[in-house]
C-alpha atoms as a PDB file:
ATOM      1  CA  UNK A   1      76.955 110.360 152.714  1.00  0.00           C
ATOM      2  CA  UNK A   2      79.443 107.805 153.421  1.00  0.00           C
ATOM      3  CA  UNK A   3      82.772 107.819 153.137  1.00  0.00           C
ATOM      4  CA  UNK A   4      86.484 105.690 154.243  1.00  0.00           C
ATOM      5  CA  UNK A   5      89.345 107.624 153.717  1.00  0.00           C
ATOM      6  CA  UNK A   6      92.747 105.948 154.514  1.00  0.00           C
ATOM      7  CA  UNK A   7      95.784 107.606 154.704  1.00  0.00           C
ATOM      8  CA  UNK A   8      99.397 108.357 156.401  1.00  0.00           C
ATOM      9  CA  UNK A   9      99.867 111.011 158.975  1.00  0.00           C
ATOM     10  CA  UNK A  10     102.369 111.942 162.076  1.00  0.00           C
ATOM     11  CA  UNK A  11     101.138 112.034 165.449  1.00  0.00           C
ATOM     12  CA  UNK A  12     101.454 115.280 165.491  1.00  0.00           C
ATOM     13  CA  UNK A  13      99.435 116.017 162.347  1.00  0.00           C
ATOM     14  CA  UNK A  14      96.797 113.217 163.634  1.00  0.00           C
ATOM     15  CA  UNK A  15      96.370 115.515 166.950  1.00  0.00           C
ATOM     16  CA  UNK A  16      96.527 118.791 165.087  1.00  0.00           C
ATOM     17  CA  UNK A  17      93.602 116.790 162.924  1.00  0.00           C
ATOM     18  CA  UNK A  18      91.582 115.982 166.012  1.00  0.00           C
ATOM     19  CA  UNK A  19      92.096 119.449 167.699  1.00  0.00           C
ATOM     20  CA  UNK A  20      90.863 121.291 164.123  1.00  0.00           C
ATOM     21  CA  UNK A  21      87.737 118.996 163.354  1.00  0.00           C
ATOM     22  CA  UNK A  22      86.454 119.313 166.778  1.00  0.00           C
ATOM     23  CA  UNK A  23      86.768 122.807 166.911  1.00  0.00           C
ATOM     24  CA  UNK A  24      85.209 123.505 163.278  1.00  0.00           C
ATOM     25  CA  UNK A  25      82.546 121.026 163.944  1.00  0.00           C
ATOM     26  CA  UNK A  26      81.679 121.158 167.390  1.00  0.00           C
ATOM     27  CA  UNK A  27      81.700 117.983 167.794  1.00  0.00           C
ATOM     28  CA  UNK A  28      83.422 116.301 171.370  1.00  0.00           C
ATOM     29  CA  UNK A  29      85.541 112.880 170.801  1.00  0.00           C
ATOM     30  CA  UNK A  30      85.425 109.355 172.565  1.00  0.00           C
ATOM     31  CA  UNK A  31      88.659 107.917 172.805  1.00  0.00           C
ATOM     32  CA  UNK A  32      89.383 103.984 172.914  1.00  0.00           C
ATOM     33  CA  UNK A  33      92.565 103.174 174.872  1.00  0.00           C
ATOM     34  CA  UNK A  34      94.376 100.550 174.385  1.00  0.00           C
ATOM     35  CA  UNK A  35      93.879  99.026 177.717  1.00  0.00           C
ATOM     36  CA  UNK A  36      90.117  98.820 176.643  1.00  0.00           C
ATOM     37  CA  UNK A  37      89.094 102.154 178.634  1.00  0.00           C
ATOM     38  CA  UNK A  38      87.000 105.010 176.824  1.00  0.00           C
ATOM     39  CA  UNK A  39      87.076 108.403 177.734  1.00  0.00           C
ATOM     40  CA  UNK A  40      85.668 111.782 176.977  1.00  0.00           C
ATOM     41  CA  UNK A  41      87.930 114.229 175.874  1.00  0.00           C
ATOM     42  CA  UNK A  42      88.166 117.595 177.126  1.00  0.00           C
ATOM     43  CA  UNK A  43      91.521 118.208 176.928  1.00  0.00           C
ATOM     44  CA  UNK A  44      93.717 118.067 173.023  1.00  0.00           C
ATOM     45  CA  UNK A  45      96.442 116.978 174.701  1.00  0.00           C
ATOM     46  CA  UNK A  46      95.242 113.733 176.008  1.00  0.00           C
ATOM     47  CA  UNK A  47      94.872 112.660 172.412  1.00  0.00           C
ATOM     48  CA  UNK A  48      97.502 110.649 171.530  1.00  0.00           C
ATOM     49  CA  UNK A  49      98.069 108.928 174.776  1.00  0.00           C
ATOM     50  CA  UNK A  50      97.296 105.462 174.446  1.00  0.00           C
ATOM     51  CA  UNK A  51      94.679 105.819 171.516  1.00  0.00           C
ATOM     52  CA  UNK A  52      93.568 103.461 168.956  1.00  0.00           C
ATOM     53  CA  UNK A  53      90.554 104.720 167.593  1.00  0.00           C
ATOM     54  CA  UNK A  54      88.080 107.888 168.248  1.00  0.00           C
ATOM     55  CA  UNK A  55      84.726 108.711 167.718  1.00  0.00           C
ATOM     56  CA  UNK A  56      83.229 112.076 167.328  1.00  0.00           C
ATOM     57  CA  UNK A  57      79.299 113.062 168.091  1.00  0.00           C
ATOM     58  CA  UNK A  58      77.250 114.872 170.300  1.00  0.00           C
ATOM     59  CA  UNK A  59      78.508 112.915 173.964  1.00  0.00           C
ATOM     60  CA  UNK A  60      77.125 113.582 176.986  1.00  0.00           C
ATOM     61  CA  UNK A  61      77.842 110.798 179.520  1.00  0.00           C
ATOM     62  CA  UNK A  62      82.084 109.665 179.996  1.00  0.00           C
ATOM     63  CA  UNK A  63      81.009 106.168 180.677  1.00  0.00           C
ATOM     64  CA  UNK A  64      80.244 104.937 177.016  1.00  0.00           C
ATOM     65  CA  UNK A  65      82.650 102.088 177.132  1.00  0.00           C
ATOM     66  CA  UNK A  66      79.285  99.356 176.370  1.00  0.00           C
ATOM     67  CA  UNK A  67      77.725 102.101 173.759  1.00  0.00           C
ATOM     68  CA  UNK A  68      81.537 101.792 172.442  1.00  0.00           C
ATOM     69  CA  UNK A  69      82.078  98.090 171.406  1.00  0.00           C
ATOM     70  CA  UNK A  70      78.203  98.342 170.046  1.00  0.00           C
ATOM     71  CA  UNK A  71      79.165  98.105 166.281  1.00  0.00           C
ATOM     72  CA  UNK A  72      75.666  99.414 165.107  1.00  0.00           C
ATOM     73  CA  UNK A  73      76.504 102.428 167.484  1.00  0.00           C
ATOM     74  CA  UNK A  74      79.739 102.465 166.446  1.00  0.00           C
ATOM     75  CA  UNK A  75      78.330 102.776 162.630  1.00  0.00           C
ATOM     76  CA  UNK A  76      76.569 106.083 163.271  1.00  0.00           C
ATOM     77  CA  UNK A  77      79.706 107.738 164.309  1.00  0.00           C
ATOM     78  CA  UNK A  78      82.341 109.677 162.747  1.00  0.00           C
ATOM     79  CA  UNK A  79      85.458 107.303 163.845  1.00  0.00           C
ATOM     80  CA  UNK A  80      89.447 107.544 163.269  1.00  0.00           C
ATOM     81  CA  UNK A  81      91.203 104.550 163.598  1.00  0.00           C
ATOM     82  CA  UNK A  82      95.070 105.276 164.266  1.00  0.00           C
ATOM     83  CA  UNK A  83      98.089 103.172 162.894  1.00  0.00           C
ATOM     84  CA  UNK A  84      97.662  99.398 163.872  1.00  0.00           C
ATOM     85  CA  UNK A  85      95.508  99.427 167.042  1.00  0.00           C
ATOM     86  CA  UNK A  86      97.252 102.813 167.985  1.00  0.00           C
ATOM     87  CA  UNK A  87     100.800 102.816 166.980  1.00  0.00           C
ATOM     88  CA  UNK A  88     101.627 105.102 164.448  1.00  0.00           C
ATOM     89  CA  UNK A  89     105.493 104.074 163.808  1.00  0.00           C
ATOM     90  CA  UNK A  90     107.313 100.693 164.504  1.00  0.00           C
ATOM     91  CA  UNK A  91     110.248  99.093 162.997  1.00  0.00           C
ATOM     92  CA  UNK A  92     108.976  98.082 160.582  1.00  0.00           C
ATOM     93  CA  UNK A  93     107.409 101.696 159.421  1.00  0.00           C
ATOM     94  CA  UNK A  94     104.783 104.028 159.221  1.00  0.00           C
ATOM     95  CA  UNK A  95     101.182 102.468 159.462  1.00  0.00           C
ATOM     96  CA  UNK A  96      97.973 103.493 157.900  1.00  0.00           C
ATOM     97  CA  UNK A  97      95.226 105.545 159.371  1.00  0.00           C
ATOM     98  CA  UNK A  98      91.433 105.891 158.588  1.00  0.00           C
ATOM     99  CA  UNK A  99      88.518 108.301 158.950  1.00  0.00           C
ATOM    100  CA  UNK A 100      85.591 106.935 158.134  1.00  0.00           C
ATOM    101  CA  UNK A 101      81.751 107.955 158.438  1.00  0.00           C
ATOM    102  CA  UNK A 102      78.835 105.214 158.030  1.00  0.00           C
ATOM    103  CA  UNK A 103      76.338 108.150 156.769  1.00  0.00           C
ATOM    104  CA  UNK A 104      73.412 106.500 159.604  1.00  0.00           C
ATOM    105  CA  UNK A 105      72.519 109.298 161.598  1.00  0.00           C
ATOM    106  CA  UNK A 106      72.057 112.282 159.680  1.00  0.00           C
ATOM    107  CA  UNK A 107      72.072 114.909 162.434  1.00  0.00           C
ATOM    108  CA  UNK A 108      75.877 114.335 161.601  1.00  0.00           C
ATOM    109  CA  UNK A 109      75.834 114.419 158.054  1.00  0.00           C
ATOM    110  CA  UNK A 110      77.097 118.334 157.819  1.00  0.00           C
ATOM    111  CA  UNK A 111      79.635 117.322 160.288  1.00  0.00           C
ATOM    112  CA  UNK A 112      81.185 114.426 158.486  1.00  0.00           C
ATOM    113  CA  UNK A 113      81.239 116.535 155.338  1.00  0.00           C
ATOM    114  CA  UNK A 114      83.646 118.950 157.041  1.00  0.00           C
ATOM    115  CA  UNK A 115      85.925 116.278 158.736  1.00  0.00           C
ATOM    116  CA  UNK A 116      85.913 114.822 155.117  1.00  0.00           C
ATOM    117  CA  UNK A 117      87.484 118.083 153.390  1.00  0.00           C
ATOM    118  CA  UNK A 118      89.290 118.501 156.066  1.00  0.00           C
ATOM    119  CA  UNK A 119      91.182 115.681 155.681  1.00  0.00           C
ATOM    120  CA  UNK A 120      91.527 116.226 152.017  1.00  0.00           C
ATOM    121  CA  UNK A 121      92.688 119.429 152.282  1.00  0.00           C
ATOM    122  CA  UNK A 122      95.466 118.202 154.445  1.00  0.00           C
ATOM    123  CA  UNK A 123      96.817 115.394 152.348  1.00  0.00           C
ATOM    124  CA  UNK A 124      97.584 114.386 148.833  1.00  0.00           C
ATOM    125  CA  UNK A 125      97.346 111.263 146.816  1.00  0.00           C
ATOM    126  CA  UNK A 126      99.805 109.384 144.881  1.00  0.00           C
ATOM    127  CA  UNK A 127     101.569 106.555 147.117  1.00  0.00           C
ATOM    128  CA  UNK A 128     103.769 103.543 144.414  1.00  0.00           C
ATOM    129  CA  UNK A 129     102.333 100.557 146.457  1.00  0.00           C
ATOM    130  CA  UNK A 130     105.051  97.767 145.795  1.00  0.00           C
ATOM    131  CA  UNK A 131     104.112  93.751 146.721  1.00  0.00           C
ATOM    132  CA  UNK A 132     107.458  92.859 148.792  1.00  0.00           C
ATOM    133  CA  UNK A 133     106.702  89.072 147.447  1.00  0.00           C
ATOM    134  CA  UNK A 134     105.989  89.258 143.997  1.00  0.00           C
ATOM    135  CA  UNK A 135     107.635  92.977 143.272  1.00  0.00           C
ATOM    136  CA  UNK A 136     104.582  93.957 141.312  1.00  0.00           C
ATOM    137  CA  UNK A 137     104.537  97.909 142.006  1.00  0.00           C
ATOM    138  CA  UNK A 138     101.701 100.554 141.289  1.00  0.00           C
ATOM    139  CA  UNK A 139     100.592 103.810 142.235  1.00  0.00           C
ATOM    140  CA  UNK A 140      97.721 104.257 144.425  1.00  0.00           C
ATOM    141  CA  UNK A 141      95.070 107.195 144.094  1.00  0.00           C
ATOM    142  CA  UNK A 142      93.059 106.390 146.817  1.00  0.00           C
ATOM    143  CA  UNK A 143      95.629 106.103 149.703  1.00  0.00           C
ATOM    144  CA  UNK A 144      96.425 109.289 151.125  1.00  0.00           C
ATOM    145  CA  UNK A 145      99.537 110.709 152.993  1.00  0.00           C
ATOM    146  CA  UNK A 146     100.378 114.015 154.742  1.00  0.00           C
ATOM    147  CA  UNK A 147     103.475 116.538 154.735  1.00  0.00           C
ATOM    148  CA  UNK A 148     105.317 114.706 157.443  1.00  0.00           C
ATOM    149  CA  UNK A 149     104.401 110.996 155.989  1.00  0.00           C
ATOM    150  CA  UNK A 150     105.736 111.905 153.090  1.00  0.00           C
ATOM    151  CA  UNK A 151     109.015 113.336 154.673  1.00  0.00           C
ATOM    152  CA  UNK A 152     109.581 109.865 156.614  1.00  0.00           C
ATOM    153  CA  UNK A 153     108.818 107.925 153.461  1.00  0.00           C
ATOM    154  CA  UNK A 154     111.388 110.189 151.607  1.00  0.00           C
ATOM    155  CA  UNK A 155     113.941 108.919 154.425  1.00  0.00           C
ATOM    156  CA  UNK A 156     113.654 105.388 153.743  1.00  0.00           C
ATOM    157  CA  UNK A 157     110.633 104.446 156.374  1.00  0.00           C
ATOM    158  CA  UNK A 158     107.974 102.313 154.311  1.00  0.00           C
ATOM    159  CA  UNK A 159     104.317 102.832 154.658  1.00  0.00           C
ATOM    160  CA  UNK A 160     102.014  99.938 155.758  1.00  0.00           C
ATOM    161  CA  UNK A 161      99.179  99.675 154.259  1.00  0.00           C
ATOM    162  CA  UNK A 162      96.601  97.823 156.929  1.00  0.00           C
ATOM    163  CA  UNK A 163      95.738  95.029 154.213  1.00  0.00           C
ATOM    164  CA  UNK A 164      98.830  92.618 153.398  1.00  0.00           C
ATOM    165  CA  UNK A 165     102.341  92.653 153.230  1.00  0.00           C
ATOM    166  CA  UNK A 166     102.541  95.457 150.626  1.00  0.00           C
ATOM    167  CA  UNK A 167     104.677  98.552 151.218  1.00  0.00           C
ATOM    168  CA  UNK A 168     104.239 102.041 150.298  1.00  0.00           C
ATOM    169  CA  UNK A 169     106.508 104.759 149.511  1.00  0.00           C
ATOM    170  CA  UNK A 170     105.822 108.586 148.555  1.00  0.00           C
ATOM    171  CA  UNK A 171     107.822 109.404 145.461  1.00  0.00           C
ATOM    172  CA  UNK A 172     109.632 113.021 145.842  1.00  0.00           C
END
């Protein structure tokens, strides 16, 4: 299995997210500050704060910040990449999210299948992707928003897709 979904979420959803995969899968979660440290999580509520990207597996030792910037040990993670390298919201709007699984290590194959419907069972498709430049518009069934994305797009924020200058907005 191997998977990339990319979508628009809250921080609150993104934590509620974290706290429900980890607790259906029993997996535990790195976390990549932005400063460059990684931690261990123990604790839900340390999971927005000053995160950029997570990784959930089997962990054992808190000082995996080498294992971390590995990409080929990166690969056989399960990893969620928040907003542009951590912010969810700026100015200029809402940016994209990702969960994506490399399907390397199979011991977390069943796990990865779970965070997958998860995530699908928590968002919908159907985002009119509009190219600020050229105004060519069209709707996207692969990108992927949540309750409270879709409330902020409704309110005039645009979504940011991470590729180009396009902009995103959830028709009501």
């Amino acid at each position: 299995m191997k998977y990339t979904i990319q979508f628009f979420a809250n921080a609150h959803e993104i934590l509620d997210f974290i706290a429900t995969a980890t607790s259906k899968t029993g997996l535990n979660v790195l976390l990549e500050r932005d400063d460059g440290r990684v931690v261990l999580l123990d604790d839900p509520s340390a999971y927005m704060d000053g995160g950029r990207r997570y990784a959930f597996g089997n962990f054992t030792s808190p000082d995996l910040s080498a294992a971390f910037k590995d990409i080929d040990w990166l690969n056989r993670q399960i990893v969620l990449s928040v907003g542009n390298s951590g912010r969810l919201e700026s100015s200029e709007g809402l940016h994209e999210s990702s969960l994506s699984y490399s399907g390397i290590d199979e011991r977390l194959d069943k796990q990865a299948g779970q965070m997958r419907r998860l995530l699908k069972s928590l968002t919908k498709t159907g985002i009119m992707i509009r190219n600020p430049n050229t105004g060519a518009e069209g709707l996207s069934k692969t990108l992927r928003f949540t309750e409270g994305a879709k409330a902020v797009s409704i309110q005039g924020m645009p979504l940011l897709p991470v590729a180009g200058h396009n902009r995103g907005r959830i028709l009501s």
